[in-house]
N, C-alpha and C. Protein backbone atom coordinates (compact mmCIF):
# COMPACT_ATOMS: atom_id res chain seq x y z
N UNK A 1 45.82 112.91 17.19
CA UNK A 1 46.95 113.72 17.57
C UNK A 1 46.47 114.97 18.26
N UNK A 2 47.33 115.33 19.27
CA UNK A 2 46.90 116.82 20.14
C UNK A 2 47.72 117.59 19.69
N UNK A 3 47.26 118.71 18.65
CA UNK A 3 48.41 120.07 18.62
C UNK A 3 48.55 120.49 20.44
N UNK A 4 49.79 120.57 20.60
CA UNK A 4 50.01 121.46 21.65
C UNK A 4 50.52 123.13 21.85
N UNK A 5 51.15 123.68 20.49
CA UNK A 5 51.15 124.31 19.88
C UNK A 5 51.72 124.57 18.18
N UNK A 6 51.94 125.78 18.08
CA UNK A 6 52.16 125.34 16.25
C UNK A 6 53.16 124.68 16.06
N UNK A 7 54.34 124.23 16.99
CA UNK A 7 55.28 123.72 16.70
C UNK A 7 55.42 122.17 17.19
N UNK A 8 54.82 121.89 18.18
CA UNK A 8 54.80 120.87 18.59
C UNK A 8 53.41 120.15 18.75
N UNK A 9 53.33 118.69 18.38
CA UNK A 9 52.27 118.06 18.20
C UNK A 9 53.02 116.35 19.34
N UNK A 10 51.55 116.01 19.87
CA UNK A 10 52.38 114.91 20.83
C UNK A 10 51.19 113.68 20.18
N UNK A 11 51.44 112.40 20.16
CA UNK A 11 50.17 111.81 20.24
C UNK A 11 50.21 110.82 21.27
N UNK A 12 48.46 111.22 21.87
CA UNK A 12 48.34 110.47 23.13
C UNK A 12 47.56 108.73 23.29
N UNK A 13 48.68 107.96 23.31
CA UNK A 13 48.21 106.72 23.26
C UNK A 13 46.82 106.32 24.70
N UNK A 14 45.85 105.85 24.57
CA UNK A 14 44.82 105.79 25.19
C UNK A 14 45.19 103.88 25.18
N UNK A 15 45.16 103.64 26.59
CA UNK A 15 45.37 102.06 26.34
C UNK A 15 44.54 101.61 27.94
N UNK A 16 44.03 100.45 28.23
CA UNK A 16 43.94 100.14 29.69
C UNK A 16 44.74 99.13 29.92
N UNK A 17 46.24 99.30 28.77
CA UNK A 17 47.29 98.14 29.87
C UNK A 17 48.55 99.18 29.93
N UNK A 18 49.28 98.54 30.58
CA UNK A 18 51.13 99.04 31.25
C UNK A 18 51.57 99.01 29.57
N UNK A 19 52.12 99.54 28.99
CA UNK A 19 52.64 99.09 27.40
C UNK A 19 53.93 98.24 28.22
N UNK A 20 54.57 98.22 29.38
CA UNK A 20 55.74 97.93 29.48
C UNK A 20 55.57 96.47 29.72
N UNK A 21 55.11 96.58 31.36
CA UNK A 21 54.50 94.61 31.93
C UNK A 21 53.07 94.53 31.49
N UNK A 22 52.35 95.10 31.03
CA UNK A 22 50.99 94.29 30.65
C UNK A 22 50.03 94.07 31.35
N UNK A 23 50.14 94.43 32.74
CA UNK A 23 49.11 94.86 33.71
C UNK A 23 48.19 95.43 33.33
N UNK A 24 47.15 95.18 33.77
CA UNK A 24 45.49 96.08 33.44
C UNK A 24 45.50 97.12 34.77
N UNK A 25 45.38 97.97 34.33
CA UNK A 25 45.73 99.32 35.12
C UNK A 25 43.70 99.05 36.07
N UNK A 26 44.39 99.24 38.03
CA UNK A 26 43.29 98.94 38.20
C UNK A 26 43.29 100.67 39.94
N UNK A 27 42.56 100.81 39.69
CA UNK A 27 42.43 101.91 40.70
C UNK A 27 43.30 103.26 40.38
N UNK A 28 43.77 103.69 39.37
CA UNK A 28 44.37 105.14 39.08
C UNK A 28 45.72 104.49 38.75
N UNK A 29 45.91 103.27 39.02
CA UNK A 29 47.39 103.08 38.66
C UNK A 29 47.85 103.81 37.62
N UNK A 30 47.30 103.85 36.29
CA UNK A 30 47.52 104.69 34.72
C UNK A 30 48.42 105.75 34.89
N UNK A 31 49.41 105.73 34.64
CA UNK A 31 49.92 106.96 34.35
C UNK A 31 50.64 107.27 32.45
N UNK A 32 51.08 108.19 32.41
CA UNK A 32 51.56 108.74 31.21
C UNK A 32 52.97 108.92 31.31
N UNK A 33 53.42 108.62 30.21
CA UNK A 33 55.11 108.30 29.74
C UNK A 33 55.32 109.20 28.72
N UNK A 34 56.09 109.97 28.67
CA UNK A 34 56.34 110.42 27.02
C UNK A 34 57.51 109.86 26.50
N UNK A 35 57.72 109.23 25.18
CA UNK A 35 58.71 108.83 24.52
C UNK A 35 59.99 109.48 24.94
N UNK A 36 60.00 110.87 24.71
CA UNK A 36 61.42 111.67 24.33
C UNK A 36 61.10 112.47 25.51
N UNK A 37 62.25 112.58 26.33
CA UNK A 37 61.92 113.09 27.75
C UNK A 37 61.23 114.85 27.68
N UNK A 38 60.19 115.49 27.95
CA UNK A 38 60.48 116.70 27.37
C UNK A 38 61.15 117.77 28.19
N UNK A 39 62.14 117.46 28.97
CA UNK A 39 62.95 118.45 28.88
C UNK A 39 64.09 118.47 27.67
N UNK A 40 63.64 117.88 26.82
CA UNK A 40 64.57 117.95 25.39
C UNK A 40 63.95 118.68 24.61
N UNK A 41 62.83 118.97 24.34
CA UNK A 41 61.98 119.80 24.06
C UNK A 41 61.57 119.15 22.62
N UNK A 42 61.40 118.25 22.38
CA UNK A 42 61.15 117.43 21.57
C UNK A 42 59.54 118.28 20.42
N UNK A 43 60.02 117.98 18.84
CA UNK A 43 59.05 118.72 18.30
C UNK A 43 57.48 117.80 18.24
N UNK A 44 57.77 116.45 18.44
CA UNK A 44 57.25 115.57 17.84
C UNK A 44 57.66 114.55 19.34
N UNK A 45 56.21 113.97 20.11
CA UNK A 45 56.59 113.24 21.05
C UNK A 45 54.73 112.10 20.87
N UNK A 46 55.69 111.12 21.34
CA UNK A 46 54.45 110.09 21.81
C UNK A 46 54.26 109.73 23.17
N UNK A 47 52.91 109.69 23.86
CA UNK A 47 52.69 109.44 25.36
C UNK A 47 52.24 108.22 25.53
N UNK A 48 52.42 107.20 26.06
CA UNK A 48 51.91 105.88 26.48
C UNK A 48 51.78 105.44 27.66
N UNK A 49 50.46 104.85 28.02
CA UNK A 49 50.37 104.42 29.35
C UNK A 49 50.87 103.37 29.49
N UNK A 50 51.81 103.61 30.92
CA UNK A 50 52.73 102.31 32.39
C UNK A 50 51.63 102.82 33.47
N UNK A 51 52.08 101.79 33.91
CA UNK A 51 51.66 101.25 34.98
C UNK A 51 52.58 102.20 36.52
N UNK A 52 52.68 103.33 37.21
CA UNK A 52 53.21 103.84 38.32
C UNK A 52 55.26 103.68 38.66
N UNK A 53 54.70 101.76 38.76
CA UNK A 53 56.14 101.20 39.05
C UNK A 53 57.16 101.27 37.78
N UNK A 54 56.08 101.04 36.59
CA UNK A 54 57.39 100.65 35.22
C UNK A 54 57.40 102.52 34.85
N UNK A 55 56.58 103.11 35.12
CA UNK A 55 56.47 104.43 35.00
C UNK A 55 57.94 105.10 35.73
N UNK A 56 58.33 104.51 37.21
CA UNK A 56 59.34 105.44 37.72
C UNK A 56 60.60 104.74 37.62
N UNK A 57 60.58 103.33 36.95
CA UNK A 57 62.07 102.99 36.76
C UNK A 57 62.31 103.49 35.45
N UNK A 58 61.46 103.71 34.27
CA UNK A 58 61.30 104.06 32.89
C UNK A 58 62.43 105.80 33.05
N UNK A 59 61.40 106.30 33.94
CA UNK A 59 61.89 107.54 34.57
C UNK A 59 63.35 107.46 35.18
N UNK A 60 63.61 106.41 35.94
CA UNK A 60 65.03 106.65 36.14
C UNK A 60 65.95 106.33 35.41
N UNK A 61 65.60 105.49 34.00
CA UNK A 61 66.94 104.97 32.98
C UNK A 61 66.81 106.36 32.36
N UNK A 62 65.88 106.89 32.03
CA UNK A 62 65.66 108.45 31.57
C UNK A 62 66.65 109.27 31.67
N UNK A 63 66.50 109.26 32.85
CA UNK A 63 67.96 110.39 33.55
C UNK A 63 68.96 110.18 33.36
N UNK A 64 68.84 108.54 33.81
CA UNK A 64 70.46 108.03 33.62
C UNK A 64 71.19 108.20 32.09
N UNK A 65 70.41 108.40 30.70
CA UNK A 65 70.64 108.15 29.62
C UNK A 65 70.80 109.74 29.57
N UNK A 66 70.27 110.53 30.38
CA UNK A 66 70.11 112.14 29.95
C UNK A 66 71.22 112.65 30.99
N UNK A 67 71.56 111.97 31.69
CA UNK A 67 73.00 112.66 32.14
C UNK A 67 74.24 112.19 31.84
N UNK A 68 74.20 110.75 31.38
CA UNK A 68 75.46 110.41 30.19
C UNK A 68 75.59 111.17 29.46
N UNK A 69 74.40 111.87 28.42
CA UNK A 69 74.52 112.83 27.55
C UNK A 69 75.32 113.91 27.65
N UNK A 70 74.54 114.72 28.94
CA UNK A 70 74.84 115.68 29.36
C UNK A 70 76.67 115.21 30.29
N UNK A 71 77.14 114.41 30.41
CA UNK A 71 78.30 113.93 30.66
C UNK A 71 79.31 114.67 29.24
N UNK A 72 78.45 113.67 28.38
CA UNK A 72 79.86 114.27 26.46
C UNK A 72 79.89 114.88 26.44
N UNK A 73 78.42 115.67 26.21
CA UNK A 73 78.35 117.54 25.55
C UNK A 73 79.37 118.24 26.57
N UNK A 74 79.75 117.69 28.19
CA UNK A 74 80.31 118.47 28.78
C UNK A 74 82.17 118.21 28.58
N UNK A 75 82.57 117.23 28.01
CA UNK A 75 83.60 116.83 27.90
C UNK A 75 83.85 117.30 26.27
N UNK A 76 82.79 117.11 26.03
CA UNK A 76 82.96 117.60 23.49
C UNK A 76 83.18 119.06 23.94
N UNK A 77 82.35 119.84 25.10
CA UNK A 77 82.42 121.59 24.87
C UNK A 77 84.54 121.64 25.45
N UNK A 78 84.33 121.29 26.60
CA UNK A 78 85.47 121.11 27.01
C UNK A 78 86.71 121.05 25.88
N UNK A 79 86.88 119.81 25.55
CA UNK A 79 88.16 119.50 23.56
C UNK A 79 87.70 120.72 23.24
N UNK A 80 86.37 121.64 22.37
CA UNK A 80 86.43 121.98 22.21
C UNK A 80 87.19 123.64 22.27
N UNK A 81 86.81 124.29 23.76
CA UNK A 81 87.58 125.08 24.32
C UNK A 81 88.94 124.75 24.24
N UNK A 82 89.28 123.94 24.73
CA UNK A 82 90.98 123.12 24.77
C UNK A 82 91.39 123.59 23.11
N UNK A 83 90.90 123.28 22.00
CA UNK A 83 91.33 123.42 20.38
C UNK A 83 91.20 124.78 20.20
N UNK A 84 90.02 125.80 20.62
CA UNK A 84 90.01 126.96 19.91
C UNK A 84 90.98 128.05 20.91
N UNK A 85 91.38 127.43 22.42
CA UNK A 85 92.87 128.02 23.01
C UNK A 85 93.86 128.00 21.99
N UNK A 86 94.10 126.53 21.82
CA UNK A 86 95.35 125.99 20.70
C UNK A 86 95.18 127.23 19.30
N UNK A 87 93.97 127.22 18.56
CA UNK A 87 94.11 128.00 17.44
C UNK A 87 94.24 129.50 17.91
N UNK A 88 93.99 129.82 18.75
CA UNK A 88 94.56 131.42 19.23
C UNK A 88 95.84 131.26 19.65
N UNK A 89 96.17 130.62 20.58
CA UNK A 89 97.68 130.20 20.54
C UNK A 89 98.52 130.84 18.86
N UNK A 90 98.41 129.87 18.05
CA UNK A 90 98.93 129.48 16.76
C UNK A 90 98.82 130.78 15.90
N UNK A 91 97.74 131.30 16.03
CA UNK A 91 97.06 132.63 15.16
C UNK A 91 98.03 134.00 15.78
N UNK A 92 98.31 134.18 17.09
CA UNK A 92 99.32 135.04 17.80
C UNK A 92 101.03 134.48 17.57
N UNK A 93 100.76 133.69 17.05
CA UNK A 93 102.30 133.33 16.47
C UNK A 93 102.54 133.27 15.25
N UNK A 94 101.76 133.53 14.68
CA UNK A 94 101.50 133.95 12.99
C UNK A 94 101.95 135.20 12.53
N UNK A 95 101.23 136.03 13.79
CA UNK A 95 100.85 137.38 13.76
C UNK A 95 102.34 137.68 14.46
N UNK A 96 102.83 137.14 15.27
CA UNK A 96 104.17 137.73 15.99
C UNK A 96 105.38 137.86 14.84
N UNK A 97 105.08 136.30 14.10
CA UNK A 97 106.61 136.20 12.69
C UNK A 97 105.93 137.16 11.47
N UNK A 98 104.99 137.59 11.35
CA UNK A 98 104.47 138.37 10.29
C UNK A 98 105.02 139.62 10.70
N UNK A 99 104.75 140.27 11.99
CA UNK A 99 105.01 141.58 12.63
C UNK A 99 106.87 141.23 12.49
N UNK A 100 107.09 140.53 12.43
CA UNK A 100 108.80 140.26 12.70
C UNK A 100 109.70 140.20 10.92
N UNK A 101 108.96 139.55 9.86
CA UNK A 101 109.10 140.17 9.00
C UNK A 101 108.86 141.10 8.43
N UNK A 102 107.90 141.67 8.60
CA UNK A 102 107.60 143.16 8.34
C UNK A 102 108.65 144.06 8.65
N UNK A 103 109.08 143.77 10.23
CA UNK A 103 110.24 144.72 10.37
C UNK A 103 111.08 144.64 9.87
N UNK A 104 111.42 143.54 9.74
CA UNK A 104 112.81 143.02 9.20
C UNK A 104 112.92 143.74 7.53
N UNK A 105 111.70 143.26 6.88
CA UNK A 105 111.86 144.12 5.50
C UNK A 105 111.79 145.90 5.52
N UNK A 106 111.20 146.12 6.76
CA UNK A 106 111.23 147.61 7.12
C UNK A 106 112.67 148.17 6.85
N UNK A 107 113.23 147.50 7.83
CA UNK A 107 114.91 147.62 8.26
C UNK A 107 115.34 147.11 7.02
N UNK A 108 115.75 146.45 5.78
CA UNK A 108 115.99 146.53 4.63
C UNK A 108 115.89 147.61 4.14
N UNK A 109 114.84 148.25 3.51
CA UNK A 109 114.26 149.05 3.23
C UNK A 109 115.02 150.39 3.28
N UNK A 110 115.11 150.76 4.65
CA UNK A 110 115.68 152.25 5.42
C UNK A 110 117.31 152.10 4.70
N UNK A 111 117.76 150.67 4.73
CA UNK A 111 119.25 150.96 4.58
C UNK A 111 119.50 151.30 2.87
């Protein structure tokens, strides 16, 4: 395992095949994959050697799976905003019949 720092540790698989097609990596083909993409910032990641080609389609389901994501979180923040309008909504109409009995028992009161 490589500490990379105190928080994060990656381990680097050392292989001379593709883990994906099984190719014997021949002239620099080798490249490195990390499990968990790290722009997730992952605490804990594993690196495995592909092969260039399975390396950049690997890379493009990547994205594709990391911008679906980034698709919900943008539609979950969204409901969300949409509900905590609604509860301010609701909370100023609480506050309007509260202020409205108040007076009302005010005006009791005086007479």
């Amino acid at each position: 395992m490589k500490k990379i720092n105190d928080e994060t540790t990656t381990i680097n698989i050392q292989d001379n095949i593709c883990w994906r097609c099984g190719k014997t990596f021949k002239n620099g083909d080798r490249t490195a994959h990390h499990g968990i993409p790290q722009a997730l910032k992952p605490l804990r990641n594993v690196v495995i050697p592909l092969c260039s080609d399975c390396h950049e389609e690997l890379n493009t389901i990547d994205f594709s799976v990391l911008l679906s994501y980034l698709c919900k979180v943008k539609y979950q923040t969204a409901d969300l905003n949409n509900n905590l309008s609604n509860i301010s909504k609701m909370l100023e109409s609480i506050v309007d019949m509260q202020n409205k009995i108040d007076d009302a028992l005010n005006i009791k009161k005086e007479k």
